[in-house]
PDB file of N, CA and C in Angstrom:
ATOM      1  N   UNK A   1      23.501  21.368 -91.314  1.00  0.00           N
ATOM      2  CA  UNK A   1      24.317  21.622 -90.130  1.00  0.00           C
ATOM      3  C   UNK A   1      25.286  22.779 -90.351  1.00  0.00           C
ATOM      4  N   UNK A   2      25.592  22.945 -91.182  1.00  0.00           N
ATOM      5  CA  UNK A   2      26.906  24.118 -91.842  1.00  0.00           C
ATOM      6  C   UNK A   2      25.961  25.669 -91.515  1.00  0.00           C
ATOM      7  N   UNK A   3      24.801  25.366 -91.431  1.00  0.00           N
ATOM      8  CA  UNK A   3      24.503  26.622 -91.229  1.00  0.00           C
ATOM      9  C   UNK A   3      24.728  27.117 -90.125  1.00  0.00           C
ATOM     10  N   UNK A   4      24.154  25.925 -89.228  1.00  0.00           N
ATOM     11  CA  UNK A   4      24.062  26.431 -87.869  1.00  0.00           C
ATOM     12  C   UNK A   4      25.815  26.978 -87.297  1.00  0.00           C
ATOM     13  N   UNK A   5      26.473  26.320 -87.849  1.00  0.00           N
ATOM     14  CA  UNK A   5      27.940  26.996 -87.937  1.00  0.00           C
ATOM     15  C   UNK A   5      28.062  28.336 -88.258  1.00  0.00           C
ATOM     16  N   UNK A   6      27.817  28.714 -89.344  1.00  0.00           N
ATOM     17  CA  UNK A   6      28.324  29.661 -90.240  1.00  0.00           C
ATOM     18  C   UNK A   6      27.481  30.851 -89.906  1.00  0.00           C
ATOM     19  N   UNK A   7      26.233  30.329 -89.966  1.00  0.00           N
ATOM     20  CA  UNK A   7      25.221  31.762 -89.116  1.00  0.00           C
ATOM     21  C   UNK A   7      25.409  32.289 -87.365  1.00  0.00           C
ATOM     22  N   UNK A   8      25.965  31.196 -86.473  1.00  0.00           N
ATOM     23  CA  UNK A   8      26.487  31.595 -85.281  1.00  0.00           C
ATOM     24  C   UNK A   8      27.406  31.822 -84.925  1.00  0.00           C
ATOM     25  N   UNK A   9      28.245  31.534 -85.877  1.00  0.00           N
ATOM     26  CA  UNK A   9      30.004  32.383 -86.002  1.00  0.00           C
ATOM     27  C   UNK A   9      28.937  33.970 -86.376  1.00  0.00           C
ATOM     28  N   UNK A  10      28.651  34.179 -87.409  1.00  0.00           N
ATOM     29  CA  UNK A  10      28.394  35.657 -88.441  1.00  0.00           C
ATOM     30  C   UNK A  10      27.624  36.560 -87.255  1.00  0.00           C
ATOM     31  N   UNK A  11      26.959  35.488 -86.405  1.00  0.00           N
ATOM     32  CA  UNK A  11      25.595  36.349 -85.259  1.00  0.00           C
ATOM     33  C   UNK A  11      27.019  37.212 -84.154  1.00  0.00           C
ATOM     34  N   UNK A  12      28.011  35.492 -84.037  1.00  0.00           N
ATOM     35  CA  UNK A  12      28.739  36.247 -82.820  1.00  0.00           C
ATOM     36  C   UNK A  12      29.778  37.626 -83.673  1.00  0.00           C
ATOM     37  N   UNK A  13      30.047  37.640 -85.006  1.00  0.00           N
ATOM     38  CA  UNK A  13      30.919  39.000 -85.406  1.00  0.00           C
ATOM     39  C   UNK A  13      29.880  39.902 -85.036  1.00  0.00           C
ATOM     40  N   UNK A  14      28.226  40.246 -85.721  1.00  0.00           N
ATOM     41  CA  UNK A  14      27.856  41.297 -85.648  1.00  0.00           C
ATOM     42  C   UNK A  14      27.171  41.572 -84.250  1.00  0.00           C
ATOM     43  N   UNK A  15      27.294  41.148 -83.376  1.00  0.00           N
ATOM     44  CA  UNK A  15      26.757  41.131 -81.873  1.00  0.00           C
ATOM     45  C   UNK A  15      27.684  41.839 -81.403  1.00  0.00           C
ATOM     46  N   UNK A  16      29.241  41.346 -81.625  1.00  0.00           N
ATOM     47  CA  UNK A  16      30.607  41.929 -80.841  1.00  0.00           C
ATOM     48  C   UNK A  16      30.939  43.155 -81.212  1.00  0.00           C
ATOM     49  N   UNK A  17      30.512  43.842 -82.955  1.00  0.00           N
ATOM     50  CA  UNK A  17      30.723  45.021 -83.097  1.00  0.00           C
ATOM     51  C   UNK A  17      29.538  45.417 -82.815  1.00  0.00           C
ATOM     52  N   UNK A  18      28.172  45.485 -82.559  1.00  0.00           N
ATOM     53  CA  UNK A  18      26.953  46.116 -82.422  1.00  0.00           C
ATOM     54  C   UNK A  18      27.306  46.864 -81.353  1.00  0.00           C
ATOM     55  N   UNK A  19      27.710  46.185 -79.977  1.00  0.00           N
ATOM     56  CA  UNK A  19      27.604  46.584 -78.852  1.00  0.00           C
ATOM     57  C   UNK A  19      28.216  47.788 -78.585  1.00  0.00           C
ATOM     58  N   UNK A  20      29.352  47.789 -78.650  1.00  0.00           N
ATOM     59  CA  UNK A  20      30.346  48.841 -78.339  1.00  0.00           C
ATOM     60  C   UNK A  20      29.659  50.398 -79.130  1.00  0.00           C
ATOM     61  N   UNK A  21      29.444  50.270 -80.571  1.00  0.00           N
ATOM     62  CA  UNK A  21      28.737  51.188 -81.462  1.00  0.00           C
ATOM     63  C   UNK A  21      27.463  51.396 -80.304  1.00  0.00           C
ATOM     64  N   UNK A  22      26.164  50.546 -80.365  1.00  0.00           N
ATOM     65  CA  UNK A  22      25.656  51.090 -79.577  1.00  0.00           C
ATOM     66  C   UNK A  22      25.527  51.403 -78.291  1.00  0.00           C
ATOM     67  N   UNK A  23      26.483  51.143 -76.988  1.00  0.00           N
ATOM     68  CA  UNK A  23      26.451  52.011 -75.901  1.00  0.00           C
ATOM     69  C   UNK A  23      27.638  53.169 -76.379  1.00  0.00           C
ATOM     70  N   UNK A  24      28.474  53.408 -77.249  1.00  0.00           N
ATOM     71  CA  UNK A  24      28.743  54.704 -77.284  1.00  0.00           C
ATOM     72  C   UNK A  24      27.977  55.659 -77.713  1.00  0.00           C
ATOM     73  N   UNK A  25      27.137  55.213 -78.996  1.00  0.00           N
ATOM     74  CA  UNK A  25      26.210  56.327 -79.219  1.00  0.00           C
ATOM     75  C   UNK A  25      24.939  56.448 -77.986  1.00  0.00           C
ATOM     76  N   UNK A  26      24.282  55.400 -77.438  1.00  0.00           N
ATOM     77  CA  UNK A  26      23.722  55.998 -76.291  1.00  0.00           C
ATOM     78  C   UNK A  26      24.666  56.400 -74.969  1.00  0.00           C
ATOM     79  N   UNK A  27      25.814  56.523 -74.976  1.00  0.00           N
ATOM     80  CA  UNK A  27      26.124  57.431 -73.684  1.00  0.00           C
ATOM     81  C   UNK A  27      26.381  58.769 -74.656  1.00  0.00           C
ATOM     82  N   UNK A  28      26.285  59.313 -75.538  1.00  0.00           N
ATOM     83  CA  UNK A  28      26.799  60.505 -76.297  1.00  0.00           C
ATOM     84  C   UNK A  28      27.593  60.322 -76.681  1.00  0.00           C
ATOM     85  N   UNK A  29      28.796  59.635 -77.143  1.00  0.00           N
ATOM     86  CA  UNK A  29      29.949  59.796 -77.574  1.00  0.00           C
ATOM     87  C   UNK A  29      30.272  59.526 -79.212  1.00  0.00           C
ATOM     88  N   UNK A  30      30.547  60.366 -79.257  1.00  0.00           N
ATOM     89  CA  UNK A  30      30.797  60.007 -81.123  1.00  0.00           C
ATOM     90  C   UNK A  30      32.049  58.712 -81.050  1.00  0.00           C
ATOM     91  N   UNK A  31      32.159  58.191 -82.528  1.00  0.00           N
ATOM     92  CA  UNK A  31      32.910  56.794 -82.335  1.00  0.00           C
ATOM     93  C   UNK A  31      33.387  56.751 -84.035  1.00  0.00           C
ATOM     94  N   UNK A  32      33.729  55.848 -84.227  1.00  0.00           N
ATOM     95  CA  UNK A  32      34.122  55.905 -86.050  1.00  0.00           C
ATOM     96  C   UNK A  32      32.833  54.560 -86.206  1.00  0.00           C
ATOM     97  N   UNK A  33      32.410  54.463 -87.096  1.00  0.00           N
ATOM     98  CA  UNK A  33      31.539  54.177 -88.136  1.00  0.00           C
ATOM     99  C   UNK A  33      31.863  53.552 -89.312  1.00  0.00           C
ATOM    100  N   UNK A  34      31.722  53.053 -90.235  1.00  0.00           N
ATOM    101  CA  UNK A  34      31.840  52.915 -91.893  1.00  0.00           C
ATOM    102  C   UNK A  34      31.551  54.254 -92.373  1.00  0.00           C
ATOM    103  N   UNK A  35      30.442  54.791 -91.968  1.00  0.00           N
ATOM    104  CA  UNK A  35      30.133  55.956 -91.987  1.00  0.00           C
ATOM    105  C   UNK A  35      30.747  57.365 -92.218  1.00  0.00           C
ATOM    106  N   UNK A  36      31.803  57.221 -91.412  1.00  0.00           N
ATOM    107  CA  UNK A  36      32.841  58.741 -91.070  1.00  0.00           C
ATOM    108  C   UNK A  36      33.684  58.178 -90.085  1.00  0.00           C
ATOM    109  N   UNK A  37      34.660  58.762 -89.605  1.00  0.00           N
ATOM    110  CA  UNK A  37      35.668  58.033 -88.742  1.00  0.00           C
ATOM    111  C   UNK A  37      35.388  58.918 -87.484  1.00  0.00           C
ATOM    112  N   UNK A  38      34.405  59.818 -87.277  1.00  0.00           N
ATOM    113  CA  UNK A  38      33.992  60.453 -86.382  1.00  0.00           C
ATOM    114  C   UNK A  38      32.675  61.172 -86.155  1.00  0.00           C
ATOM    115  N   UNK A  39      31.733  59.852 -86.259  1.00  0.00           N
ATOM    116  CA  UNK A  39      30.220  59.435 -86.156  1.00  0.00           C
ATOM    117  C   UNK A  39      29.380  60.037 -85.115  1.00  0.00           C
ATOM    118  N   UNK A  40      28.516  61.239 -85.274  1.00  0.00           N
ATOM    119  CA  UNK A  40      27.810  61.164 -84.040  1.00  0.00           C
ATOM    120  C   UNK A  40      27.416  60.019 -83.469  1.00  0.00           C
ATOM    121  N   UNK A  41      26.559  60.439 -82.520  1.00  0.00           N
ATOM    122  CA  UNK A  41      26.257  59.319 -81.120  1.00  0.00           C
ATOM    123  C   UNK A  41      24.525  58.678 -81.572  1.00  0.00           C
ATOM    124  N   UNK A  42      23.927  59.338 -82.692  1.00  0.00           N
ATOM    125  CA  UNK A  42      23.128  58.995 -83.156  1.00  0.00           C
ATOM    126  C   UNK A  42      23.318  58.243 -84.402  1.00  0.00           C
ATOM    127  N   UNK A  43      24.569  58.317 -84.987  1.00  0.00           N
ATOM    128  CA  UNK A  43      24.613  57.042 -86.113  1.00  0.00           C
ATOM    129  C   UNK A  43      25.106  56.101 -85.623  1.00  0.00           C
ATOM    130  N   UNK A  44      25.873  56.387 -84.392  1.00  0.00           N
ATOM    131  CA  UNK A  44      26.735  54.858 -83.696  1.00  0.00           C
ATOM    132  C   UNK A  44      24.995  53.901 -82.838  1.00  0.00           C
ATOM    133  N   UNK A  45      24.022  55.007 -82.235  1.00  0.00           N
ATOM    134  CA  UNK A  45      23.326  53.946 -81.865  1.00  0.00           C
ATOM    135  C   UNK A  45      22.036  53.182 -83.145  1.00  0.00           C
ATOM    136  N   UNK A  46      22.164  53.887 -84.762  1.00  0.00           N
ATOM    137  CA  UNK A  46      21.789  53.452 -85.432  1.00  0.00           C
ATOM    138  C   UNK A  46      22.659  51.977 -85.568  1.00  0.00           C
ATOM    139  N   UNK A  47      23.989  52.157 -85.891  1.00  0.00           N
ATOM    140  CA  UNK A  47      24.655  51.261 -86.098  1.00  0.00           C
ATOM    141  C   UNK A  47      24.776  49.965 -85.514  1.00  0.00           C
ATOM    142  N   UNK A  48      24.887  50.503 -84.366  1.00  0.00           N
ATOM    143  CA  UNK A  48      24.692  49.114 -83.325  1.00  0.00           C
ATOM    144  C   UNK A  48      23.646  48.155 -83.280  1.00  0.00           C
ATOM    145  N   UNK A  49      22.698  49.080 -82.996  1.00  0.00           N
ATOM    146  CA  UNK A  49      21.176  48.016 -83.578  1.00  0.00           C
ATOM    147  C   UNK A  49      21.020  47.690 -84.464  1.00  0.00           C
ATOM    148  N   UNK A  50      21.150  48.044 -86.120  1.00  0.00           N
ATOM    149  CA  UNK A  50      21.683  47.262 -87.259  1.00  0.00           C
ATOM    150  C   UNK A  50      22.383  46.261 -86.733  1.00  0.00           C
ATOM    151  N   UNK A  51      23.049  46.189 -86.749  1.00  0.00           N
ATOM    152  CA  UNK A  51      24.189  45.154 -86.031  1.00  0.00           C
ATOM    153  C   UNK A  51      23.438  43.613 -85.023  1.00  0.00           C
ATOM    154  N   UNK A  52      23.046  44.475 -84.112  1.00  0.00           N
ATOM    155  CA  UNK A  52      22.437  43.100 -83.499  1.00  0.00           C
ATOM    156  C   UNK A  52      20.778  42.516 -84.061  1.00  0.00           C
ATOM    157  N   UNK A  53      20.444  43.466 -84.413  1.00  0.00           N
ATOM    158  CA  UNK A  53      19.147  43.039 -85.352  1.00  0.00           C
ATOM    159  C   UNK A  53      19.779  41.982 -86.387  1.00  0.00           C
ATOM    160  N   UNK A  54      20.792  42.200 -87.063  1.00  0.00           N
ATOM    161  CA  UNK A  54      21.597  41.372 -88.111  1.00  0.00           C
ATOM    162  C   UNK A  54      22.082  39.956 -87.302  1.00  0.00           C
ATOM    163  N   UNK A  55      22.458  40.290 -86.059  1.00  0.00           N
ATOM    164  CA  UNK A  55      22.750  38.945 -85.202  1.00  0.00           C
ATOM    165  C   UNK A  55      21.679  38.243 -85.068  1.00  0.00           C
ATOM    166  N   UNK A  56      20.577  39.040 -84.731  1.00  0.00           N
ATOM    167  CA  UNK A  56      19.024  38.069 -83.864  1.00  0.00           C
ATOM    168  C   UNK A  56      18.722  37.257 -85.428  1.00  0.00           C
ATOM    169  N   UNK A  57      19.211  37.765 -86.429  1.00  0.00           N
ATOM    170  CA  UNK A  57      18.033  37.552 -87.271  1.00  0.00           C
ATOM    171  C   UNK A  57      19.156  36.085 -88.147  1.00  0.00           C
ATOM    172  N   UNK A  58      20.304  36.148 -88.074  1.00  0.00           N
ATOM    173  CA  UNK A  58      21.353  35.306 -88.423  1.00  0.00           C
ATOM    174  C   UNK A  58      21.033  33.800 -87.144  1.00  0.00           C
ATOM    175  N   UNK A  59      20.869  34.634 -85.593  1.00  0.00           N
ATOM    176  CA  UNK A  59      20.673  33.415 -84.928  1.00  0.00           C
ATOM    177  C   UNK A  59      19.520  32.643 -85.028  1.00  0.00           C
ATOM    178  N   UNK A  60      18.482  33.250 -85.559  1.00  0.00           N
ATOM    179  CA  UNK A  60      16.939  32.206 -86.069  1.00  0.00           C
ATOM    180  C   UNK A  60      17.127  31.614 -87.108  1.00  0.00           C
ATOM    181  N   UNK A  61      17.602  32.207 -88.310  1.00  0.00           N
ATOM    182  CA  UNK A  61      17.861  30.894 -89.626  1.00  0.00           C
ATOM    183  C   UNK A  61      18.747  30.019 -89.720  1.00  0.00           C
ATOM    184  N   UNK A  62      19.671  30.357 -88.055  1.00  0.00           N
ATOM    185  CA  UNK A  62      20.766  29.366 -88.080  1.00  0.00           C
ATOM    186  C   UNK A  62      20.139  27.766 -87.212  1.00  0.00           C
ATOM    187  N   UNK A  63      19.107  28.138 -86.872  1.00  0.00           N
ATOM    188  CA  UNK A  63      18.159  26.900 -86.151  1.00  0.00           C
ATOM    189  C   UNK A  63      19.071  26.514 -84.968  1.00  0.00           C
ATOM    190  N   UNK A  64      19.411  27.332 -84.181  1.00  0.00           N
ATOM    191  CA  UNK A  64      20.786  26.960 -82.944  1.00  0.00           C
ATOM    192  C   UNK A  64      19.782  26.361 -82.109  1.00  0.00           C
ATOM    193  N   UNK A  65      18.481  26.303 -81.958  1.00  0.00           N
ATOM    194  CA  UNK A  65      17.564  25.374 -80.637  1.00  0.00           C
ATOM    195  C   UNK A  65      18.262  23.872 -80.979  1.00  0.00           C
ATOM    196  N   UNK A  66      18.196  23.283 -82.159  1.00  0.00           N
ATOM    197  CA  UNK A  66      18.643  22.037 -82.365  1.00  0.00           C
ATOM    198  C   UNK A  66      20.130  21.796 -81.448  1.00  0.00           C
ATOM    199  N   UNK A  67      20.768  22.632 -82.105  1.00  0.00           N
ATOM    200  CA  UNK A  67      21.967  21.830 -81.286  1.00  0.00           C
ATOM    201  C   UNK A  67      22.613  23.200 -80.201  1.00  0.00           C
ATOM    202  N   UNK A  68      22.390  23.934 -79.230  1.00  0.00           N
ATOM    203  CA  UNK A  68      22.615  24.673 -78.255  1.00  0.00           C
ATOM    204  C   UNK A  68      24.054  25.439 -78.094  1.00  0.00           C
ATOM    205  N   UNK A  69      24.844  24.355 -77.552  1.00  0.00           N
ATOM    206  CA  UNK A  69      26.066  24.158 -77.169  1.00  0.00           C
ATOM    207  C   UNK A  69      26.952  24.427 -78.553  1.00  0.00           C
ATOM    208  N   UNK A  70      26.973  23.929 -79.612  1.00  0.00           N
ATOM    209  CA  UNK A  70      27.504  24.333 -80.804  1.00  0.00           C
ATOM    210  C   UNK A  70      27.372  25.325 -81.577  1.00  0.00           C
ATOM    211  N   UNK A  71      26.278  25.448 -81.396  1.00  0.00           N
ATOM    212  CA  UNK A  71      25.850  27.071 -81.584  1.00  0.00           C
ATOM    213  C   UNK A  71      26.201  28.460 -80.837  1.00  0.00           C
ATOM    214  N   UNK A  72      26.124  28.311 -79.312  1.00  0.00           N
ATOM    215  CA  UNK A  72      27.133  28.961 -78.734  1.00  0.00           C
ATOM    216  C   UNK A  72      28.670  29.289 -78.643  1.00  0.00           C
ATOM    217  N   UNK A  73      28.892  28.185 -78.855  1.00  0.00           N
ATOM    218  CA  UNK A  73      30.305  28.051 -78.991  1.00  0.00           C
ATOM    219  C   UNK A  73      30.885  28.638 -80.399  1.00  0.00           C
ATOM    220  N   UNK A  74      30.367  28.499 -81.814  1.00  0.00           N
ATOM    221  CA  UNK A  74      30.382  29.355 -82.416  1.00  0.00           C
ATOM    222  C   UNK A  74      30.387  30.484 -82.325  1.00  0.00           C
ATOM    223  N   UNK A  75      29.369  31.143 -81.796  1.00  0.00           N
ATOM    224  CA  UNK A  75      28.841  32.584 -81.294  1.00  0.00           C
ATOM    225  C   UNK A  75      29.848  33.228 -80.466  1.00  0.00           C
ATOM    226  N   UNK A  76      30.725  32.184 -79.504  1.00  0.00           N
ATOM    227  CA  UNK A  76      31.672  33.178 -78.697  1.00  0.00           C
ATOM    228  C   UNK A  76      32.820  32.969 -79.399  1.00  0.00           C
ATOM    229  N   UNK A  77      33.365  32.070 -80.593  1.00  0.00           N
ATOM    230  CA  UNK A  77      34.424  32.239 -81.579  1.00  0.00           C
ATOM    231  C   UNK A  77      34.408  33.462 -82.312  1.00  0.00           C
ATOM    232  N   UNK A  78      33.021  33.564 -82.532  1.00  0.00           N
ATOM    233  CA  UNK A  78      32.684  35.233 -83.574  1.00  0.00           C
ATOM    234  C   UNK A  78      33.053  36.098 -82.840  1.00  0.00           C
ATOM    235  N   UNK A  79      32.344  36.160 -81.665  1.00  0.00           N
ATOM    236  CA  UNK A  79      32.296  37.239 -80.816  1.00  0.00           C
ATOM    237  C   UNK A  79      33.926  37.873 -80.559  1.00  0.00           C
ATOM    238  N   UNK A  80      34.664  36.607 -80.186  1.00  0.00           N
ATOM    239  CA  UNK A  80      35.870  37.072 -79.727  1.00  0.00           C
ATOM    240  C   UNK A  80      36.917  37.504 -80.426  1.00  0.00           C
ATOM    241  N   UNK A  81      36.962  36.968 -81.838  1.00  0.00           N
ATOM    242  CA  UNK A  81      37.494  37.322 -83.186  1.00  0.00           C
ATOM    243  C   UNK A  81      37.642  38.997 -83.072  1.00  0.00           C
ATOM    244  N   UNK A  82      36.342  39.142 -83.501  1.00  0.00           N
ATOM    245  CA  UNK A  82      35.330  40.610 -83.840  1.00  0.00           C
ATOM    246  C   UNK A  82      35.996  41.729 -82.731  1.00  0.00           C
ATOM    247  N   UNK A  83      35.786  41.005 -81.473  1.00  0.00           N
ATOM    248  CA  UNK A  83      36.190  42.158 -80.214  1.00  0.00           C
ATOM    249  C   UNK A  83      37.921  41.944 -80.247  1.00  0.00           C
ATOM    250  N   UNK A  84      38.699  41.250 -80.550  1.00  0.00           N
ATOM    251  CA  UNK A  84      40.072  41.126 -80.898  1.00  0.00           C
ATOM    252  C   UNK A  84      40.330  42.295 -81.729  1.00  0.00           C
ATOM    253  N   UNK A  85      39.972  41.995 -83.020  1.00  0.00           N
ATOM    254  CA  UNK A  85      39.712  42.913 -83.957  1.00  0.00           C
ATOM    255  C   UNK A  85      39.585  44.280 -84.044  1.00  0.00           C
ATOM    256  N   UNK A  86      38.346  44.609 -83.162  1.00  0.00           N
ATOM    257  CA  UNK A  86      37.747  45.809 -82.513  1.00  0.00           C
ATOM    258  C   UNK A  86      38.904  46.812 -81.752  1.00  0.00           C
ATOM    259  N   UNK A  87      39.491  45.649 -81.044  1.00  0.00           N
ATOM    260  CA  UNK A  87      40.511  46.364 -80.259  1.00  0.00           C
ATOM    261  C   UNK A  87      42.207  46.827 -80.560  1.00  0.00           C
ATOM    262  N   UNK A  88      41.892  45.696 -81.825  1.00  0.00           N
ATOM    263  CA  UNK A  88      43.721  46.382 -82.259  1.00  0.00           C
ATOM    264  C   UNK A  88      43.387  47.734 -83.419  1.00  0.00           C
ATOM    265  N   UNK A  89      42.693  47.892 -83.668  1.00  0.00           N
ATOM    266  CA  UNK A  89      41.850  48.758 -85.077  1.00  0.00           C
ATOM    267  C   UNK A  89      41.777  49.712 -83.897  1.00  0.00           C
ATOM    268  N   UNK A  90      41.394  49.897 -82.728  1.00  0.00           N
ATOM    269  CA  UNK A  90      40.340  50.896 -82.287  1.00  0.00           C
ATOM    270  C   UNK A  90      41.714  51.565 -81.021  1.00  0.00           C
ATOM    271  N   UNK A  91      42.858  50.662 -80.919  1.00  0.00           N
ATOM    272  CA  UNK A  91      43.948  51.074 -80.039  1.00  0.00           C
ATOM    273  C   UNK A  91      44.844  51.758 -80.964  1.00  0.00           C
ATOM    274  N   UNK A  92      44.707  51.348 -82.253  1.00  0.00           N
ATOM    275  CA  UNK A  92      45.691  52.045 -83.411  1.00  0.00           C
ATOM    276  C   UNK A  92      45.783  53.453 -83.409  1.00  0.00           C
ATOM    277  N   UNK A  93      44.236  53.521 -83.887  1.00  0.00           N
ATOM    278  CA  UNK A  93      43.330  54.769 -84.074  1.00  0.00           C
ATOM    279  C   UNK A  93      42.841  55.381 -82.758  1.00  0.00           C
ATOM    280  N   UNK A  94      43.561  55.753 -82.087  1.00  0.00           N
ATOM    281  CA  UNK A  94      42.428  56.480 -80.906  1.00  0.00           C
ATOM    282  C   UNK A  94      42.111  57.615 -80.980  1.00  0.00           C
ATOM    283  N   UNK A  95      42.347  58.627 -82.034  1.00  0.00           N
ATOM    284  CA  UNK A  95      41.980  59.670 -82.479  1.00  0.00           C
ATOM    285  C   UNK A  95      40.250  59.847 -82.569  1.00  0.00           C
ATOM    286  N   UNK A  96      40.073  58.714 -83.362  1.00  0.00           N
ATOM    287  CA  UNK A  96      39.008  58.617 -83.978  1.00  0.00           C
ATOM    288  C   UNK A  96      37.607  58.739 -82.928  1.00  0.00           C
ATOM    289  N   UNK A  97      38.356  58.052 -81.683  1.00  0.00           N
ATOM    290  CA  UNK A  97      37.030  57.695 -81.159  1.00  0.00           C
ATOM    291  C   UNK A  97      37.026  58.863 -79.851  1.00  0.00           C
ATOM    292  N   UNK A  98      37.140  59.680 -79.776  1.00  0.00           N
ATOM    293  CA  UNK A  98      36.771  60.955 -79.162  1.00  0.00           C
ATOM    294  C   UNK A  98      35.443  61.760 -79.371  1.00  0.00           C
TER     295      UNK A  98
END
């Protein structure tokens, strides 16, 4: 059972940063990265899909069909953490993401 915890918390962190990385790099916009703190728009939409590929693949070994609701609910604890996160880091820095 701990998995299904621990892998749908981890799905909802890398889902919440995937996204943002990848629609900035597909609208063009460079973004910061691990990478460089001012990433083309082609490593941010590498990044992003890393990212949720890392989610899809965290939400299958976490076996969330068994229990649904707990598994979600995890997933939007991650999620919201991550995008919390996202946003005090990314309001600090707004240099970066130009």
């Amino acid at each position: 059972m701990w998995q299904l915890y621990v892998f749908s918390f981890l799905a909802g962190l890398f889902a919440a940063n995937g996204i943002p990385h990848f629609i900035k790099g597909v609208i063009g916009q460079k973004h910061q990265t691990p990478f460089g703190k001012s990433s083309s728009a082609v490593v941010n939409v590498c990044w992003g899909w890393i990212n949720l590929v890392v989610a899809v693949i965290f939400l299958h070994f976490g076996h969330v069909r068994a229990h649904e609701y707990r598994a979600f609910a995890m997933l939007a604890v991650g999620g919201l953490l991550m995008s919390l996160f996202n946003a005090n880091v990314w309001s600090k820095q707004p240099e970066y993401n130009k």
